[in-house]
PDB file of N, CA and C in Angstrom:
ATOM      1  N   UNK A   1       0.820  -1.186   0.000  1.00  0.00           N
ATOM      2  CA  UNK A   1       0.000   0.000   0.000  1.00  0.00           C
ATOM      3  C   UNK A   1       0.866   1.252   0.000  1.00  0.00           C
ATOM      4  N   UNK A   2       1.616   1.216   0.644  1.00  0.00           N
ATOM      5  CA  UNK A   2       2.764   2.230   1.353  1.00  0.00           C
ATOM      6  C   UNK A   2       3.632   2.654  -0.497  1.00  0.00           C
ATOM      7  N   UNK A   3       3.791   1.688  -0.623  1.00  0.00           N
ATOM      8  CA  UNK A   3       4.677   1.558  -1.834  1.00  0.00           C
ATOM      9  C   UNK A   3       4.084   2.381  -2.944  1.00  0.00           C
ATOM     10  N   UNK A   4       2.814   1.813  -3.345  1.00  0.00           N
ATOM     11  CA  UNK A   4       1.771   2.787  -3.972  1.00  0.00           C
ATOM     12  C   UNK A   4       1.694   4.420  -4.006  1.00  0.00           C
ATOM     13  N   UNK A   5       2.330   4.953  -3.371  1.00  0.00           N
ATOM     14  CA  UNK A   5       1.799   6.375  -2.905  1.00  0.00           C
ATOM     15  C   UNK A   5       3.341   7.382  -2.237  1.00  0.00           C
ATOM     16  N   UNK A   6       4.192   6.375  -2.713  1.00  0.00           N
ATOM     17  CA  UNK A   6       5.372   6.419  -1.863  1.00  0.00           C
ATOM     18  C   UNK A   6       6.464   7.597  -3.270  1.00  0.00           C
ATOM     19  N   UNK A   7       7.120   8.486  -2.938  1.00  0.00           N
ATOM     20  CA  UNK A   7       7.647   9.027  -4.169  1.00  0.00           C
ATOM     21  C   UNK A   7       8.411   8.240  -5.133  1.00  0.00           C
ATOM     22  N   UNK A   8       8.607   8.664  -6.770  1.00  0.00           N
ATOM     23  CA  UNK A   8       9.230   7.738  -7.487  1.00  0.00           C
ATOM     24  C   UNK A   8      10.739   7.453  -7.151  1.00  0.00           C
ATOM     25  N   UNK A   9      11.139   8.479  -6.082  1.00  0.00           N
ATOM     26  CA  UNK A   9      12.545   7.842  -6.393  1.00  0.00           C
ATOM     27  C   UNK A   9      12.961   6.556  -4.878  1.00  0.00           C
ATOM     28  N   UNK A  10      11.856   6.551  -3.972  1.00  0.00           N
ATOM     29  CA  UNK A  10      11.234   5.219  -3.009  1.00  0.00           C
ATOM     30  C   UNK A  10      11.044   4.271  -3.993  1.00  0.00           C
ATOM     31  N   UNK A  11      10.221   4.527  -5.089  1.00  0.00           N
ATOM     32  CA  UNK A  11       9.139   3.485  -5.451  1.00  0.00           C
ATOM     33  C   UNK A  11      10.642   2.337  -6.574  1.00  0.00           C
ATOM     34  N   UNK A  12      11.266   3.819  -7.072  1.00  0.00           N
ATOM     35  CA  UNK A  12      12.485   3.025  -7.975  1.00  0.00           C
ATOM     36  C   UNK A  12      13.622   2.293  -7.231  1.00  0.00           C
ATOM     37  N   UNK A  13      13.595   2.509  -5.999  1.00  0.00           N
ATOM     38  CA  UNK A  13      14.954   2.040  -5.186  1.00  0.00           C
ATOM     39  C   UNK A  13      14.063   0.436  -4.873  1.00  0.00           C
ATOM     40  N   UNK A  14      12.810   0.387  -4.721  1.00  0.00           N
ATOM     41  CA  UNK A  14      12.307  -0.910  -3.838  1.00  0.00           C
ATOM     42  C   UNK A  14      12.665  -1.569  -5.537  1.00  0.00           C
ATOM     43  N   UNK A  15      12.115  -1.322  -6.747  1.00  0.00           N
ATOM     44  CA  UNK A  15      11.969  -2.520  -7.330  1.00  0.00           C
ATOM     45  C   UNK A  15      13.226  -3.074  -8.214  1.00  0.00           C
ATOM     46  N   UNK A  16      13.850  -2.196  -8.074  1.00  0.00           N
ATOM     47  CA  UNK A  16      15.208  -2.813  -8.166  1.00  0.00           C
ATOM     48  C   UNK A  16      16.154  -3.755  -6.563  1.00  0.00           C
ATOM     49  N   UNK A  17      14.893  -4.365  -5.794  1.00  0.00           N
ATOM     50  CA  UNK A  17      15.411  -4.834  -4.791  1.00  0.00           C
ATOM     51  C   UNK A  17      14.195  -5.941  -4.173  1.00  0.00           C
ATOM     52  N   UNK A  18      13.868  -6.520  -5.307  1.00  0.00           N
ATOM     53  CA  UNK A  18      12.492  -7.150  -4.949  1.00  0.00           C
ATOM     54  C   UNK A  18      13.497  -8.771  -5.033  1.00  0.00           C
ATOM     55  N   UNK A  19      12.556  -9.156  -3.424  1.00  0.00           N
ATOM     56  CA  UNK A  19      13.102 -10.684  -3.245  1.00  0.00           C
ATOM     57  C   UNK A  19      12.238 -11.352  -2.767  1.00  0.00           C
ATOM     58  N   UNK A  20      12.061 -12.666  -3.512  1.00  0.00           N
ATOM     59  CA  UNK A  20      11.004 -13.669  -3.472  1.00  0.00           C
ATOM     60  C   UNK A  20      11.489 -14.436  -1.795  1.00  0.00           C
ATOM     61  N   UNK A  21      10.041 -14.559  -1.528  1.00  0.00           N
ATOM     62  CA  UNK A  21       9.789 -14.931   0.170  1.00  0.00           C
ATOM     63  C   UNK A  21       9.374 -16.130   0.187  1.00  0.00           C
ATOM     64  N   UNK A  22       8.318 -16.085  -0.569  1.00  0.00           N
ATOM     65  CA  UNK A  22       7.828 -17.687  -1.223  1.00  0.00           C
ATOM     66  C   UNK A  22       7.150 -18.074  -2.828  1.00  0.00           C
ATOM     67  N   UNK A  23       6.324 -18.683  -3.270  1.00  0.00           N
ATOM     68  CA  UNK A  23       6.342 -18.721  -4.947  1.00  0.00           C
ATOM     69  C   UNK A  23       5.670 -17.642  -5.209  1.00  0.00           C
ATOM     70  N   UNK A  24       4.740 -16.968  -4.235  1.00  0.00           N
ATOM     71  CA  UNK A  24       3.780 -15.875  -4.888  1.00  0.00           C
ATOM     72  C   UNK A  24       4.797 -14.903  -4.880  1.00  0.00           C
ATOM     73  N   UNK A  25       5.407 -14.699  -4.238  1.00  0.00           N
ATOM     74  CA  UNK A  25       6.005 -13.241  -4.058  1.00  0.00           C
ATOM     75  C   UNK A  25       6.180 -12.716  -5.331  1.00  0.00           C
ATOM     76  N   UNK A  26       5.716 -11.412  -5.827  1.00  0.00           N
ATOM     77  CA  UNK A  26       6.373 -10.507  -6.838  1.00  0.00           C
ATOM     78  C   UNK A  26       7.231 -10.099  -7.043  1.00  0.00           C
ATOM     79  N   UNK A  27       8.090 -10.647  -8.201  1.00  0.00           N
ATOM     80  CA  UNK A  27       9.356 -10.189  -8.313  1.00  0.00           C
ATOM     81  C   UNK A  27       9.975  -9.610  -9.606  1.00  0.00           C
ATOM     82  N   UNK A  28       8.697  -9.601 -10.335  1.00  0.00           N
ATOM     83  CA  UNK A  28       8.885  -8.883 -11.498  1.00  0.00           C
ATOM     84  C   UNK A  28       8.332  -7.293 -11.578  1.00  0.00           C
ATOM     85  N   UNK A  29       9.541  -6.252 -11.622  1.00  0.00           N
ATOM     86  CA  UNK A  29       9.308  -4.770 -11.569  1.00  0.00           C
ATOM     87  C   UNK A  29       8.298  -4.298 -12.390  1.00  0.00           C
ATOM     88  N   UNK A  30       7.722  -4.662 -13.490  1.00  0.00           N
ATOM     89  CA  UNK A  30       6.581  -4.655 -14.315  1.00  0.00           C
ATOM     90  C   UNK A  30       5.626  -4.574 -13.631  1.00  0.00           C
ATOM     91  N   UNK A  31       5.078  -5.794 -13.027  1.00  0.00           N
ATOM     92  CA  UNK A  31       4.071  -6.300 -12.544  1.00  0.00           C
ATOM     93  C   UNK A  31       3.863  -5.782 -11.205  1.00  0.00           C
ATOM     94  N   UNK A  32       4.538  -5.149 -10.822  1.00  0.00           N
ATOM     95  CA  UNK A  32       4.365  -4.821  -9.410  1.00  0.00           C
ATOM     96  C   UNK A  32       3.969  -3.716  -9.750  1.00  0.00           C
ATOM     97  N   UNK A  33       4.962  -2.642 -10.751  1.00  0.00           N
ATOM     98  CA  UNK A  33       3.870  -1.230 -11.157  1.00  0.00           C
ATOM     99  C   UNK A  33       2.840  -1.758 -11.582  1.00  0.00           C
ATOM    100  N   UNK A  34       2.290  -2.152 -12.566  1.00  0.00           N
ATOM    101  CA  UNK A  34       0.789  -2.698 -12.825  1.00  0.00           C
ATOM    102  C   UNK A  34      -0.166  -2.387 -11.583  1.00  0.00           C
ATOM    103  N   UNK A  35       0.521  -3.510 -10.588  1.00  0.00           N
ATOM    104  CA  UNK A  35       0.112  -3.996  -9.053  1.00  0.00           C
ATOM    105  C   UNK A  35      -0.627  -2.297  -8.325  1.00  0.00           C
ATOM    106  N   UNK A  36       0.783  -1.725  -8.742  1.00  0.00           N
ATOM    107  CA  UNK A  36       0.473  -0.581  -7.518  1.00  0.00           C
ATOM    108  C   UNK A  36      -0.681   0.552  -8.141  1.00  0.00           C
ATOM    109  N   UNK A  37      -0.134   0.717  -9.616  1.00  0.00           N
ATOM    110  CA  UNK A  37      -1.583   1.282 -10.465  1.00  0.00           C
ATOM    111  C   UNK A  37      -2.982   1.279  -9.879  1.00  0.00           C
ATOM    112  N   UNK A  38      -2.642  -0.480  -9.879  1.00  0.00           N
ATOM    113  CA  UNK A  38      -4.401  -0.837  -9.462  1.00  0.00           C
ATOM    114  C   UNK A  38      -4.382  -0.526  -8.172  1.00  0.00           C
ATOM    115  N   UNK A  39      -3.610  -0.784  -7.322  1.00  0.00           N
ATOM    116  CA  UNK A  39      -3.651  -0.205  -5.725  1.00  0.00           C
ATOM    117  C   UNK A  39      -4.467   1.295  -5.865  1.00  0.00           C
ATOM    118  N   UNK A  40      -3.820   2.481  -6.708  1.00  0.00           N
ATOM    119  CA  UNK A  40      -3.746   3.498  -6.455  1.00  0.00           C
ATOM    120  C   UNK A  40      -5.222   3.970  -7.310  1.00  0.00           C
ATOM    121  N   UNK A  41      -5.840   3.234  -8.052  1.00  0.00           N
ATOM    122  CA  UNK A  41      -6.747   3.282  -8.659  1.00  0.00           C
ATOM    123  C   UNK A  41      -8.037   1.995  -7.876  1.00  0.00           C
ATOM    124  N   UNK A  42      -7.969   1.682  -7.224  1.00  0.00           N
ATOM    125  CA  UNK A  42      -9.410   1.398  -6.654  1.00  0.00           C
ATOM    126  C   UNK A  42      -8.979   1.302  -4.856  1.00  0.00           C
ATOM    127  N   UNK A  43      -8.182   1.891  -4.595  1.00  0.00           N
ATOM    128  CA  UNK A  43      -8.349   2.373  -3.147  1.00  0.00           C
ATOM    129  C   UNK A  43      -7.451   1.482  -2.030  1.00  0.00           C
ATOM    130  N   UNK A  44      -7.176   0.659  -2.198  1.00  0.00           N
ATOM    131  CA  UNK A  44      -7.032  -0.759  -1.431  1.00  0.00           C
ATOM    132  C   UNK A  44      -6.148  -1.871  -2.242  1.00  0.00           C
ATOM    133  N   UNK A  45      -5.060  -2.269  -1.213  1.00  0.00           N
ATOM    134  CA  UNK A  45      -4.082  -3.675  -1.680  1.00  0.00           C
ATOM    135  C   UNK A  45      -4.385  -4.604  -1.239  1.00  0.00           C
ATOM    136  N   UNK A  46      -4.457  -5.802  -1.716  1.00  0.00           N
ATOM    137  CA  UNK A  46      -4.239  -7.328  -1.598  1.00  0.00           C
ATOM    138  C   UNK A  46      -3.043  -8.129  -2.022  1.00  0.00           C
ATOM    139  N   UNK A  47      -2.519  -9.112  -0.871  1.00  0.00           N
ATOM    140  CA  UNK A  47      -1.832  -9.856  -1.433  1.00  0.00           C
ATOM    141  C   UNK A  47      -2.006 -11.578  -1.098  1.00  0.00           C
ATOM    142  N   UNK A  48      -1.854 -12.165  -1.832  1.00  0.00           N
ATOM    143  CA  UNK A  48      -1.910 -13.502  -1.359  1.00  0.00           C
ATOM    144  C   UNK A  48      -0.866 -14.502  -1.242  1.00  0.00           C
ATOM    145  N   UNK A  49      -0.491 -15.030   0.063  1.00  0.00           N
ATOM    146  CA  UNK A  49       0.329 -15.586   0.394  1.00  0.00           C
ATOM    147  C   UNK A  49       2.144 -15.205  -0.290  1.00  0.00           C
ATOM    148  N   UNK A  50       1.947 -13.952  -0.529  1.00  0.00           N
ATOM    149  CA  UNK A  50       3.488 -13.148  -1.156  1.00  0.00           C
ATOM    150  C   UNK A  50       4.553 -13.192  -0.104  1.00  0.00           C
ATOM    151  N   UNK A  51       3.796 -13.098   1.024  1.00  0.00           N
ATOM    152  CA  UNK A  51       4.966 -12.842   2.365  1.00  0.00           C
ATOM    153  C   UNK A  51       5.105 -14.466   3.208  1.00  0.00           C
ATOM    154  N   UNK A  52       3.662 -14.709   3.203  1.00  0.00           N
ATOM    155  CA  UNK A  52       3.422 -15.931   3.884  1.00  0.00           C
ATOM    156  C   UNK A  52       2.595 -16.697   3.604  1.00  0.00           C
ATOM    157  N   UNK A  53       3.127 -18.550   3.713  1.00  0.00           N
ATOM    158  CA  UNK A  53       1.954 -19.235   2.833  1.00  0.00           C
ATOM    159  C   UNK A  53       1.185 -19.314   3.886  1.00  0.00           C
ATOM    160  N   UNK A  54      -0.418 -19.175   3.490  1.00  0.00           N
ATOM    161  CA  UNK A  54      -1.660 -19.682   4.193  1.00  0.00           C
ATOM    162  C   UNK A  54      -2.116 -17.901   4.294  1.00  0.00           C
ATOM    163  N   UNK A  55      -1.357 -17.130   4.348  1.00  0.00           N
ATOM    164  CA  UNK A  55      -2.357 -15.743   4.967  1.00  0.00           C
ATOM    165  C   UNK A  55      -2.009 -14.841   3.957  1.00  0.00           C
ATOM    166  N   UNK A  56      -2.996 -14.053   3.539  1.00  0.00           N
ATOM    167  CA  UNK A  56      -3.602 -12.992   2.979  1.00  0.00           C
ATOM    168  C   UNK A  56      -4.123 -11.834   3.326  1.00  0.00           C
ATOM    169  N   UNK A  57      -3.947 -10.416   2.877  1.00  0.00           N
ATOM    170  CA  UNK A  57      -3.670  -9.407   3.099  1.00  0.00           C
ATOM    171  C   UNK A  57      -4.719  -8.192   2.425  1.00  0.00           C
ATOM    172  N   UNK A  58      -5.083  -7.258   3.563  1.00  0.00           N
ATOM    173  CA  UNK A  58      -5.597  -6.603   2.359  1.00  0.00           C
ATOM    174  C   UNK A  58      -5.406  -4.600   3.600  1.00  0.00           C
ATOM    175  N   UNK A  59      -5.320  -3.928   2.357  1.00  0.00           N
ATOM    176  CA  UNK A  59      -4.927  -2.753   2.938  1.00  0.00           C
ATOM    177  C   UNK A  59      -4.989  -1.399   2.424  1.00  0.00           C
ATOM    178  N   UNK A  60      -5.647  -0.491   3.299  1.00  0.00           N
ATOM    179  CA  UNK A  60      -5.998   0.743   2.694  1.00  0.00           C
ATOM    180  C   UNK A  60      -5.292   2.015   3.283  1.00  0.00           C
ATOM    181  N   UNK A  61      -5.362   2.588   2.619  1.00  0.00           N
ATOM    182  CA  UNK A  61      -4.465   4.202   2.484  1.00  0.00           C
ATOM    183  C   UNK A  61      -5.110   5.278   4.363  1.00  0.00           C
ATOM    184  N   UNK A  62      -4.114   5.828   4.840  1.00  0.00           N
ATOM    185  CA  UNK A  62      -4.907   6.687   5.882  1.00  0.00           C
ATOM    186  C   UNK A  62      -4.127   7.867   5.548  1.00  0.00           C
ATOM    187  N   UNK A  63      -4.927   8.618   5.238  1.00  0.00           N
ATOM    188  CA  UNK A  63      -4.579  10.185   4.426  1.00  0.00           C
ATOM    189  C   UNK A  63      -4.818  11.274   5.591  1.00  0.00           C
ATOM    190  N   UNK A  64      -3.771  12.160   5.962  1.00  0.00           N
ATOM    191  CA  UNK A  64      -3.607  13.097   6.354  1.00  0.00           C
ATOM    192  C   UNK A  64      -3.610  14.523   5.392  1.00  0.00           C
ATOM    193  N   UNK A  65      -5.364  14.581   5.541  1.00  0.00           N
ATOM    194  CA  UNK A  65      -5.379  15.950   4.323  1.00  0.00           C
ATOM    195  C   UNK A  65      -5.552  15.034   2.845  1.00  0.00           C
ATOM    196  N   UNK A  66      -4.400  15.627   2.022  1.00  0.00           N
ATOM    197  CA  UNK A  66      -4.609  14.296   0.696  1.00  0.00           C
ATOM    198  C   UNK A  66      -3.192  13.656   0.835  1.00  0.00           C
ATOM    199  N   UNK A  67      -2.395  14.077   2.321  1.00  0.00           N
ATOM    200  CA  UNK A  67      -1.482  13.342   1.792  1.00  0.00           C
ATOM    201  C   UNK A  67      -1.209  11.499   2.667  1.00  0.00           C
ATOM    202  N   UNK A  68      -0.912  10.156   2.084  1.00  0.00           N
ATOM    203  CA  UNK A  68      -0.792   9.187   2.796  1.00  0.00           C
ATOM    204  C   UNK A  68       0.384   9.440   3.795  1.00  0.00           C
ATOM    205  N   UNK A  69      -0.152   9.059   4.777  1.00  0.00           N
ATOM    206  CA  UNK A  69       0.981   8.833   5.822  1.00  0.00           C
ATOM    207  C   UNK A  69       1.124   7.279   6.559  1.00  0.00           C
ATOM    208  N   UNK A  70      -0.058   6.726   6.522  1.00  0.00           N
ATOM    209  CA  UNK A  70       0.039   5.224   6.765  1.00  0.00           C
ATOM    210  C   UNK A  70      -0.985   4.453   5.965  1.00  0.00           C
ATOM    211  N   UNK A  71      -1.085   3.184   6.674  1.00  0.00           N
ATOM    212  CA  UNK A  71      -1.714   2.412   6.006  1.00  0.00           C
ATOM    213  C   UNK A  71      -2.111   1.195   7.114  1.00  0.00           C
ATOM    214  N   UNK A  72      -3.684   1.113   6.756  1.00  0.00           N
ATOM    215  CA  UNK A  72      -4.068   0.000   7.587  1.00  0.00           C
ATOM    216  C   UNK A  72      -4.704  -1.039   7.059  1.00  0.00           C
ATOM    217  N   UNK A  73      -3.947  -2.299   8.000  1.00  0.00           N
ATOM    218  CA  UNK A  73      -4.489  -3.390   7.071  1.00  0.00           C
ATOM    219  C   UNK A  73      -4.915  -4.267   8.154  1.00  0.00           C
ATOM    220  N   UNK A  74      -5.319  -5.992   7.708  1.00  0.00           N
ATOM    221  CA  UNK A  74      -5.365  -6.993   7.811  1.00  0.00           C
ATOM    222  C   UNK A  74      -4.522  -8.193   7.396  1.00  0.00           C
ATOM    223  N   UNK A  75      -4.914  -9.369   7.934  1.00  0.00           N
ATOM    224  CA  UNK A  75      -3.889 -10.443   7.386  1.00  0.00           C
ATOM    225  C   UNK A  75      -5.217 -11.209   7.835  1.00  0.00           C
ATOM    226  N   UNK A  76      -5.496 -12.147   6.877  1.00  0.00           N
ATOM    227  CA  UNK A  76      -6.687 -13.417   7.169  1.00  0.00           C
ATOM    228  C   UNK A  76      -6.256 -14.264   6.769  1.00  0.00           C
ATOM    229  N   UNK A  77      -6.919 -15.214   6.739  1.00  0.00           N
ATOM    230  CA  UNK A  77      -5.946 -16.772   5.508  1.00  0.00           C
ATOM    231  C   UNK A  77      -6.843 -16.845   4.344  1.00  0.00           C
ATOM    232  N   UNK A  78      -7.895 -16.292   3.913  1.00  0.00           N
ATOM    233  CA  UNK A  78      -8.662 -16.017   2.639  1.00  0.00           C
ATOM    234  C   UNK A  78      -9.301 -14.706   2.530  1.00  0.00           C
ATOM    235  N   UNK A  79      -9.337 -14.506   1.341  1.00  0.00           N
ATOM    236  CA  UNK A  79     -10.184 -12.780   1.006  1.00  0.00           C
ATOM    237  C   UNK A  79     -11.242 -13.076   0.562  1.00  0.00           C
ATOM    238  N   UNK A  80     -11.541 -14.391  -0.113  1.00  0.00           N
ATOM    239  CA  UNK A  80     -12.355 -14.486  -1.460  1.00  0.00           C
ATOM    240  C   UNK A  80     -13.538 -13.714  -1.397  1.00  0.00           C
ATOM    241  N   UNK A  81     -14.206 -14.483   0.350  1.00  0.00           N
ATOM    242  CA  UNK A  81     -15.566 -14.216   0.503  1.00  0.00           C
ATOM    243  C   UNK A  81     -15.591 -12.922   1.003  1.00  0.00           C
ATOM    244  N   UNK A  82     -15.053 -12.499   1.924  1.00  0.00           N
ATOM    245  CA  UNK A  82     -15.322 -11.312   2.814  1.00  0.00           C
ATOM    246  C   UNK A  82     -14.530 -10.017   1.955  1.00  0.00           C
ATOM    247  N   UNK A  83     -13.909 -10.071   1.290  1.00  0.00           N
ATOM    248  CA  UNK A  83     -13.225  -8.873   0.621  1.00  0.00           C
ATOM    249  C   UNK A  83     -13.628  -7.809   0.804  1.00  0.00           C
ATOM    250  N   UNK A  84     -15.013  -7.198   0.168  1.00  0.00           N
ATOM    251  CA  UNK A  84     -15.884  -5.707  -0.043  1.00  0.00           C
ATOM    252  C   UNK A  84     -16.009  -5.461   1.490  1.00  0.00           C
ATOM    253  N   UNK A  85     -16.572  -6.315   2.273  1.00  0.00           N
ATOM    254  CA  UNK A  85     -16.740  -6.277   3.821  1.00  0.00           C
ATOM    255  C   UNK A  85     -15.538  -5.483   4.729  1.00  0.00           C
ATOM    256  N   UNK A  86     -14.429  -6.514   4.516  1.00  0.00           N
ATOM    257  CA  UNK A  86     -13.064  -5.964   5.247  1.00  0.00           C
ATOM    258  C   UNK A  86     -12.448  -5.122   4.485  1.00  0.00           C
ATOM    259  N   UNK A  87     -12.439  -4.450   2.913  1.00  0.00           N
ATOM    260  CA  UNK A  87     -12.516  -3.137   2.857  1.00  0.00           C
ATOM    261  C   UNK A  87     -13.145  -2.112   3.351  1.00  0.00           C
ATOM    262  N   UNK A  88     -14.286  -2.075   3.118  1.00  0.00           N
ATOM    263  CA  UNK A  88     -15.363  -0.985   3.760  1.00  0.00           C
ATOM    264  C   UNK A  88     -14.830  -0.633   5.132  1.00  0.00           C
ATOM    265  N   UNK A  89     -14.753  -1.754   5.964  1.00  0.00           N
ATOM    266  CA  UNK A  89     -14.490  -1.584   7.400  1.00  0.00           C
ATOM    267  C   UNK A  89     -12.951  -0.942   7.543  1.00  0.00           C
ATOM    268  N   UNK A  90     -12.024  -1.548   6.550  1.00  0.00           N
ATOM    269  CA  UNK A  90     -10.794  -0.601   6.931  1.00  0.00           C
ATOM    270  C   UNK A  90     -10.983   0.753   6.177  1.00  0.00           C
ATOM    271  N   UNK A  91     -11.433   1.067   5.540  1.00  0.00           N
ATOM    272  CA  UNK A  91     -12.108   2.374   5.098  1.00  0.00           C
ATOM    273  C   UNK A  91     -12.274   3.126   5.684  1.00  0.00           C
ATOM    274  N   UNK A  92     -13.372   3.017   6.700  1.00  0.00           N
ATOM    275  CA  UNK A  92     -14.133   3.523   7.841  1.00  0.00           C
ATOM    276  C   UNK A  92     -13.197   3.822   8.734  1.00  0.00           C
ATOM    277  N   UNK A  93     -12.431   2.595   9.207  1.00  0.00           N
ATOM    278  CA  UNK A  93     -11.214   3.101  10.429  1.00  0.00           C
ATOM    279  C   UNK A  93     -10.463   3.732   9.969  1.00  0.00           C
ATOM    280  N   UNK A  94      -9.536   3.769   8.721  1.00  0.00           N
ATOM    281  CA  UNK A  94      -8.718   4.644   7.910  1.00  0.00           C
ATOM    282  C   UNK A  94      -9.057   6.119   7.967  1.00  0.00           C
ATOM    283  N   UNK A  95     -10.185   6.318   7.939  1.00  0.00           N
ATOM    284  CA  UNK A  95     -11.070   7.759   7.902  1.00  0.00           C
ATOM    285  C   UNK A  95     -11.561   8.230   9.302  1.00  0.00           C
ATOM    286  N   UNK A  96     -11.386   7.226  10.304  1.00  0.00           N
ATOM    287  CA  UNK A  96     -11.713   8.035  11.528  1.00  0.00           C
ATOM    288  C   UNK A  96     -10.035   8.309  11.694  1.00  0.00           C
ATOM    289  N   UNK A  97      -9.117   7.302  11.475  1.00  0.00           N
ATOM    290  CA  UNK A  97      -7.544   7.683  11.908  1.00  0.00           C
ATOM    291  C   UNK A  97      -7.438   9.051  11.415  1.00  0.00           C
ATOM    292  N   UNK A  98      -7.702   8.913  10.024  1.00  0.00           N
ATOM    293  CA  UNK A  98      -6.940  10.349   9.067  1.00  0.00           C
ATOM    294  C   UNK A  98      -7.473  11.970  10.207  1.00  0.00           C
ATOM    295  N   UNK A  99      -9.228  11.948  10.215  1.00  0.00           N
ATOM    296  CA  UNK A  99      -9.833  13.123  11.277  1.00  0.00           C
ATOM    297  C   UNK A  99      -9.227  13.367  12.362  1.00  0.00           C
ATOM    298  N   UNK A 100      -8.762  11.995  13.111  1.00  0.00           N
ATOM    299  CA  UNK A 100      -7.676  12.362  14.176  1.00  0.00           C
ATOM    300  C   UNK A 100      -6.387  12.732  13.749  1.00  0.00           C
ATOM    301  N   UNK A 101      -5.763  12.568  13.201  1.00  0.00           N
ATOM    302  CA  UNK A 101      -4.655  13.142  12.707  1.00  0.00           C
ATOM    303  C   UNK A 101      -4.407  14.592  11.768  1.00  0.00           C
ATOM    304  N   UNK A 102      -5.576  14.916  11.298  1.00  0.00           N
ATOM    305  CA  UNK A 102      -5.718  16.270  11.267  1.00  0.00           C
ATOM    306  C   UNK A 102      -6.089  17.552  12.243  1.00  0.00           C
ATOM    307  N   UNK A 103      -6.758  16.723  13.146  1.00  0.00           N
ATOM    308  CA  UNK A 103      -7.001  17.678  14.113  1.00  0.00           C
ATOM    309  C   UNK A 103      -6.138  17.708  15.163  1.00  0.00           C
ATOM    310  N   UNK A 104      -5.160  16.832  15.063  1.00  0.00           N
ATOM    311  CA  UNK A 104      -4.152  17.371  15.843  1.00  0.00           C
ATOM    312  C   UNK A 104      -2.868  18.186  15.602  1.00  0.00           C
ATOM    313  N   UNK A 105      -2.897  18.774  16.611  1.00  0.00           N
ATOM    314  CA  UNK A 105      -1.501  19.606  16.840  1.00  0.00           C
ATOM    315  C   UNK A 105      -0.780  19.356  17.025  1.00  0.00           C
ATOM    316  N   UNK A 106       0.314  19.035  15.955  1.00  0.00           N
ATOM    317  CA  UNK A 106       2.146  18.206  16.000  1.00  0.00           C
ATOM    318  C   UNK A 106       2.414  19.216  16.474  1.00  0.00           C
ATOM    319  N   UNK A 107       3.838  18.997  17.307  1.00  0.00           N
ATOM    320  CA  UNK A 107       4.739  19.886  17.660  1.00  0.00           C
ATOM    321  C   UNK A 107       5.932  19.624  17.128  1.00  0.00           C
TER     322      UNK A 107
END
C-alpha cells in the first residue's frame, strides 16, 4: 500500500530490490507497477500468500489531508468471501484515523 503512494525515487529504489519470500512473491518490476496502479486506482491492496503461505492481506491508504501517511491493514488466511466487507471496514477506520490526525496539533 505504502509503496503505492510512496515518491518515485522510493518506489524506484524498492523494485530494483524485490526478493522472493515464497512462490507468490512478486518479483517482477513490471508487474508490481501494474500492481500498484491498481492499488492506487481502486483504493485498497491485496496480497496472497506473497509474504506468507496460508495468509492474505488486504490494505488501505490513511490520508492526512490528501497526503498518505500510513496504512491500515489486515492479514486473514482467505479474502475471497469477505473482501468488499473488510474493505469498507478498513475504510471507515482509515477515515476516523486520518480526522484524528488532522485535528491534531504536532509539535
Amino acid at each position: 500500500m505504502l509503496l503505492a503512494y510512496a515518491p518515485d525515487d522510493v518506489r524506484a529504489n524498492a523494485l530494483q530490490h524485490l526478493t522472493r519470500v515464497t512462490a507468490y512473491t512478486v518479483t517482477q518490476p513490471a508487474r508490481l507497477l501494474e500492481q500498484l496502479r491498481r492499488v492506487r486506482a481502486e483504493g485498497y491492496a491485496t496480497t496472497g500468500e506473497e509474504m506468507s503461505l496460508g495468509a492474505c492481506s488486504v490494505a488501505v491508504p490513511v490520508r492526512n489531508g490528501d497526503a498518505v501517511v500510513a496504512a491500515l491493514g489486515m492479514v486473514v488466511p482467505d479474502l475471497r468471501r469477505q473482501l468488499p466487507r473488510m474493505v469498507s471496514a478498513l475504510q471507515v477506520a482509515a477515515q476516523g484515523i486520518g480526522r484524528t490526525l488532522a485535528s491534531v496539533q504536532w509539535k
